[in-house]
Protein backbone atom coordinates (compact mmCIF):
# COMPACT_ATOMS: atom_id res chain seq x y z
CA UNK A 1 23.07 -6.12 -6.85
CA UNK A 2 21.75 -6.39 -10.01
CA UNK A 3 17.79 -5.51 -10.74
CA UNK A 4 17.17 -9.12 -12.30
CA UNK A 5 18.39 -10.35 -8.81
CA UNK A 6 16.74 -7.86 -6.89
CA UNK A 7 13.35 -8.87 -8.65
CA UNK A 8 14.17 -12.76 -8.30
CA UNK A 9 14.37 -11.83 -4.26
CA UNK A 10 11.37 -9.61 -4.29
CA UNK A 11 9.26 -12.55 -6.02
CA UNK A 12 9.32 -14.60 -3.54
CA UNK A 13 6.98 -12.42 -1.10
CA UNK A 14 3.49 -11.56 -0.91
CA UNK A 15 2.37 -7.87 0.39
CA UNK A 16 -1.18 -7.22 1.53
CA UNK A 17 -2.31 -3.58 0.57
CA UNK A 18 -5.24 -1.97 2.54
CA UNK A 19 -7.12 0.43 0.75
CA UNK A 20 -6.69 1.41 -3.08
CA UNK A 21 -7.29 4.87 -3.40
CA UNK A 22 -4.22 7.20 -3.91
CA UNK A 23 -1.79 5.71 -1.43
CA UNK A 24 -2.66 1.86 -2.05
CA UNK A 25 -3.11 2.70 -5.99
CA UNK A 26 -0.07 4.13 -6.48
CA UNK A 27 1.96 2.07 -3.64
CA UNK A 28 0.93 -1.13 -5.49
CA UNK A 29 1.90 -0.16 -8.86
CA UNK A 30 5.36 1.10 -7.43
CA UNK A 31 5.69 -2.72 -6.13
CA UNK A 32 4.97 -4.38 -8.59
CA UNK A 33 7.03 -2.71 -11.43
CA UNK A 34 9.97 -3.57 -8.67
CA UNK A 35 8.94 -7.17 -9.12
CA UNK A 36 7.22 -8.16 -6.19
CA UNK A 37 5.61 -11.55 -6.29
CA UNK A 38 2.16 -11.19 -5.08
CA UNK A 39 0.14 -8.23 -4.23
CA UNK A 40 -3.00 -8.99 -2.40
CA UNK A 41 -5.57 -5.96 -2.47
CA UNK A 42 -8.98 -4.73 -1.01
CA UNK A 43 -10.99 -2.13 -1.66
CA UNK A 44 -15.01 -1.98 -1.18
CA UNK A 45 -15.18 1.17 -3.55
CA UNK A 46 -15.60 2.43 -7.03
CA UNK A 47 -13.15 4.83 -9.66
CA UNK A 48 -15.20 8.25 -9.61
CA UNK A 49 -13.93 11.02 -11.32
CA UNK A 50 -12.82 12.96 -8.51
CA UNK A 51 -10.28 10.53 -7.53
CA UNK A 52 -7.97 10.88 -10.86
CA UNK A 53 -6.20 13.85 -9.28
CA UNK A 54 -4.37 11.41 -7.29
CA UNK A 55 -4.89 7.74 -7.85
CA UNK A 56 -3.90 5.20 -10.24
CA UNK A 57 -6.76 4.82 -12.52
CA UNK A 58 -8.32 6.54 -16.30
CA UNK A 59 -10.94 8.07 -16.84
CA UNK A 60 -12.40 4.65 -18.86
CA UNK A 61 -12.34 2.59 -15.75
CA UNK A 62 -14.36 5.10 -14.00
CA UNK A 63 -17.54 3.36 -12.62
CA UNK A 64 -15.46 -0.08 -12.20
CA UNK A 65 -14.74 -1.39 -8.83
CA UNK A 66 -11.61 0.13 -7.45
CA UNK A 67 -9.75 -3.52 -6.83
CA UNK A 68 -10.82 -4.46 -10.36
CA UNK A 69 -9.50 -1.74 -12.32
CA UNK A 70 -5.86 -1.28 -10.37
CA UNK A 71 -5.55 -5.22 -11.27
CA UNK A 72 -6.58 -4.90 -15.03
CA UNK A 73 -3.59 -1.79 -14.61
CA UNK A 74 -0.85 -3.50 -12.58
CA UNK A 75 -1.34 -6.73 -15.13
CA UNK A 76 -0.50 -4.54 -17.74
CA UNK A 77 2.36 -3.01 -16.28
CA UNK A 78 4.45 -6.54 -14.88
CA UNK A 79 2.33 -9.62 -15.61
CA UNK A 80 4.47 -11.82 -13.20
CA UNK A 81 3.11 -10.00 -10.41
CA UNK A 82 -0.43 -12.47 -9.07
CA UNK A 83 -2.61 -9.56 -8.23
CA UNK A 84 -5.52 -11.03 -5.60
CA UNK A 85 -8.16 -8.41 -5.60
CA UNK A 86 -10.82 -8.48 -2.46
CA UNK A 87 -14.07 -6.41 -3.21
CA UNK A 88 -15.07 -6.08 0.35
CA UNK A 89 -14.61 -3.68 3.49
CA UNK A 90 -12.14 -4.48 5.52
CA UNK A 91 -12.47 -5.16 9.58
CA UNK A 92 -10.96 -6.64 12.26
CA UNK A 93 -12.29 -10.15 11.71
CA UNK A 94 -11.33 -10.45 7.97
CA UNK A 95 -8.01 -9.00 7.96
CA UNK A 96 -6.30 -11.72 9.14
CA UNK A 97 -8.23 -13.78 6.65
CA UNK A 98 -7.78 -11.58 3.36
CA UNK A 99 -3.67 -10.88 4.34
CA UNK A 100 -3.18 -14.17 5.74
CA UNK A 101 0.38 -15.00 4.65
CA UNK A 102 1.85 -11.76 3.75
CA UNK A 103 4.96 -10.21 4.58
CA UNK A 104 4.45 -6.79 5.02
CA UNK A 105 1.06 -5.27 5.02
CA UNK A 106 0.75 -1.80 3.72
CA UNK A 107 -2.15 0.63 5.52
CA UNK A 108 -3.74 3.00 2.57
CA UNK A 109 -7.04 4.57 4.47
CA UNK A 110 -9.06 7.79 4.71
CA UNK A 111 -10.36 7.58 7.98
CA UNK A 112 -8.35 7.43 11.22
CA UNK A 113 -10.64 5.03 12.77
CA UNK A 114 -10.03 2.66 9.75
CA UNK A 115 -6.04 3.52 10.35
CA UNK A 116 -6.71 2.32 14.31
CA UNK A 117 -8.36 -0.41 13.79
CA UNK A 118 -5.90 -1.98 11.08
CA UNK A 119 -3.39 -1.05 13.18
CA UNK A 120 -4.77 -3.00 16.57
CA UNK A 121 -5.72 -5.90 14.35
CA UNK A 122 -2.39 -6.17 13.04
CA UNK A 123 -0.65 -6.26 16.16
CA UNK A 124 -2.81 -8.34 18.09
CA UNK A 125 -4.19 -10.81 15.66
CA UNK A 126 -1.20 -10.86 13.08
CA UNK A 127 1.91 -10.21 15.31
CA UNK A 128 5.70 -10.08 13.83
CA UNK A 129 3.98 -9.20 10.94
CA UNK A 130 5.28 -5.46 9.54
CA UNK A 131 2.57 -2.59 8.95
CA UNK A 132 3.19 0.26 7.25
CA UNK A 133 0.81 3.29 7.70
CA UNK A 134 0.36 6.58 6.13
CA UNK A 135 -0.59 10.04 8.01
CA UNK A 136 -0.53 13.34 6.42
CA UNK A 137 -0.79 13.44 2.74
CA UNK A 138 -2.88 16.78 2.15
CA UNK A 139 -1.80 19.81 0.47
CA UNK A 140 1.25 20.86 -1.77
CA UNK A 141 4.56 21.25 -1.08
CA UNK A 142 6.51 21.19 2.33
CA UNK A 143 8.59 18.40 1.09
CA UNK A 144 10.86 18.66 4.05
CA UNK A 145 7.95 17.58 6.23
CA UNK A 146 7.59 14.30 4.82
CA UNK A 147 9.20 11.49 6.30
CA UNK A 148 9.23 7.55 7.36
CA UNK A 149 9.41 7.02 10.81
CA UNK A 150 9.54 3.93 12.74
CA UNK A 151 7.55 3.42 15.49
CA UNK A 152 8.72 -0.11 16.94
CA UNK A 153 9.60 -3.40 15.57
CA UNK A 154 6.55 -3.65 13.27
CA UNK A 155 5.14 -0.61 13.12
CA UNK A 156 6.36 2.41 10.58
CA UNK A 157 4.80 5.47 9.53
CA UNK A 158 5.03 7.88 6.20
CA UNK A 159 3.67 11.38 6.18
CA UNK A 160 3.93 14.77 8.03
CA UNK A 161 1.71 12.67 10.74
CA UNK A 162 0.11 15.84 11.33
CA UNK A 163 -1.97 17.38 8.13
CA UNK A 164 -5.41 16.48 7.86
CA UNK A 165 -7.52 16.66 4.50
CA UNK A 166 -10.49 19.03 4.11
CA UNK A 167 -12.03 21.16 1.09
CA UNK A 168 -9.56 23.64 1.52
CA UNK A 169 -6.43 21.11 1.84
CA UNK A 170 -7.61 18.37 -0.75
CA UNK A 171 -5.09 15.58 -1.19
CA UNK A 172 -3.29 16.37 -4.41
CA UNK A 173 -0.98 13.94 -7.05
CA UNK A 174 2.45 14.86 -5.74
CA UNK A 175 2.24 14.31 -1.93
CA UNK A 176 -0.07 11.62 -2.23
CA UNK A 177 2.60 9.89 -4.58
CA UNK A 178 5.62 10.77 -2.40
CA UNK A 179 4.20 9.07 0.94
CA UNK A 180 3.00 6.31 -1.25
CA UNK A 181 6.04 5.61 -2.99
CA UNK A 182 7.77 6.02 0.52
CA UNK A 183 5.54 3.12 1.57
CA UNK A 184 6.31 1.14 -1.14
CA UNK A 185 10.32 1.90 -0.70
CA UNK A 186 9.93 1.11 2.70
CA UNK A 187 8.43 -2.41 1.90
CA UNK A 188 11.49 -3.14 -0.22
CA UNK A 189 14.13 -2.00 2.36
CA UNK A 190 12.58 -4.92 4.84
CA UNK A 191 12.38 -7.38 2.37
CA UNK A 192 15.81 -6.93 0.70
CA UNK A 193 17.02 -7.42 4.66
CA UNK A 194 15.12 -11.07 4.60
CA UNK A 195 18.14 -13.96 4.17
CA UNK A 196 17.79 -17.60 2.53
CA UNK A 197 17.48 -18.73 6.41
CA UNK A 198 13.88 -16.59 5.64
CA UNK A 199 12.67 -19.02 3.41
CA UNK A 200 13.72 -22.14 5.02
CA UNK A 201 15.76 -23.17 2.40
């Protein structure tokens, strides 16, 4: 298959990113240079220097809203994509409001509680509706640790699942970009499995 008909397919859906530090950030540009149609985003932060070690942003949009500068970037980069950027924090009773309609949500938190909740919300308020999480980003190599696993029907995970983040084991660029981009590869594999029967034509 072609990419111009790989692109065509991937424009028809819309994927709801949680988060857009260095997993969402760089999981979001991965999608949409691979053409996806719509990329709906939220983030209640802002681009500080510390996070350009690892996440999609310059050093010119630090001080900008997090959501605002990874759409000014992902406009720049495929300007077919509709980028819907959400400035707020995220909980169990907007979720469903802010990803209403998309195909595949992807999880991109720091905290585990955040990662719990997203994931309850998803499965009891949004069900059929794919998640994909990501657990164990920290460190530097151990490349053979990193994997996507699926959980059930829904559910999938990307990480080592078991490497936690601290001042001594800061996330860094490379493994941050590999579980992202695993995310983001994982979102295309169910959506190039969607048929025309799909989209009711």
């Amino acid at each position: 298959m072609r990419f111009s008909e790989i692109k065509a397919h991937l424009g028809k859906f819309r994927i709801g990113i949680a988060g857009a530090g260095g997993l969402g950030s760089n999981c979001a540009v991965a999608l949409a240079r691979s053409g996806i149609g719509t990329l709906v985003i939220s983030d209640f932060d802002t681009v500080e220097p510390a996070n350009l070690n690892r996440q999609y942003f310059f050093t010119n949009q630090v001080g900008m809203m997090k959501t605002v500068a990874l759409k000014e970037s992902l406009l720049r980069i495929n300007p077919d994509t509709v980028v819907i950027a959400h400035t707020e924090k995220l909980s169990s009773d907007n979720i469903p409001v802010i990803f209403a309609a998309c195909d595949v949500v992807v999880e991109a938190f720091d905290s585990d509680k955040m990662k719990e909740m997203i994931v309850e919300t998803i499965q009891i308020k949004m069900p059929g509706i794919p998640l994909i999480i990501g657990s164990g980003v920290a460190g530097w190599g151990k490349n053979e640790t990193i994997r996507c696993r699926k959980i059930d029907d829904t559910l999938y995970v990307c990480g080592d699942e078991s490497t936690t983040a601290d001042a001594e084991l800061p996330p860094m660029a490379p493994r941050v970009g590999i579980v992202a981009n695993m995310q983001a590869n994982m979102v295309i594999e169910i959506l190039m499995k969607k048929t025309r029967d799909y989209f009711h034509v």
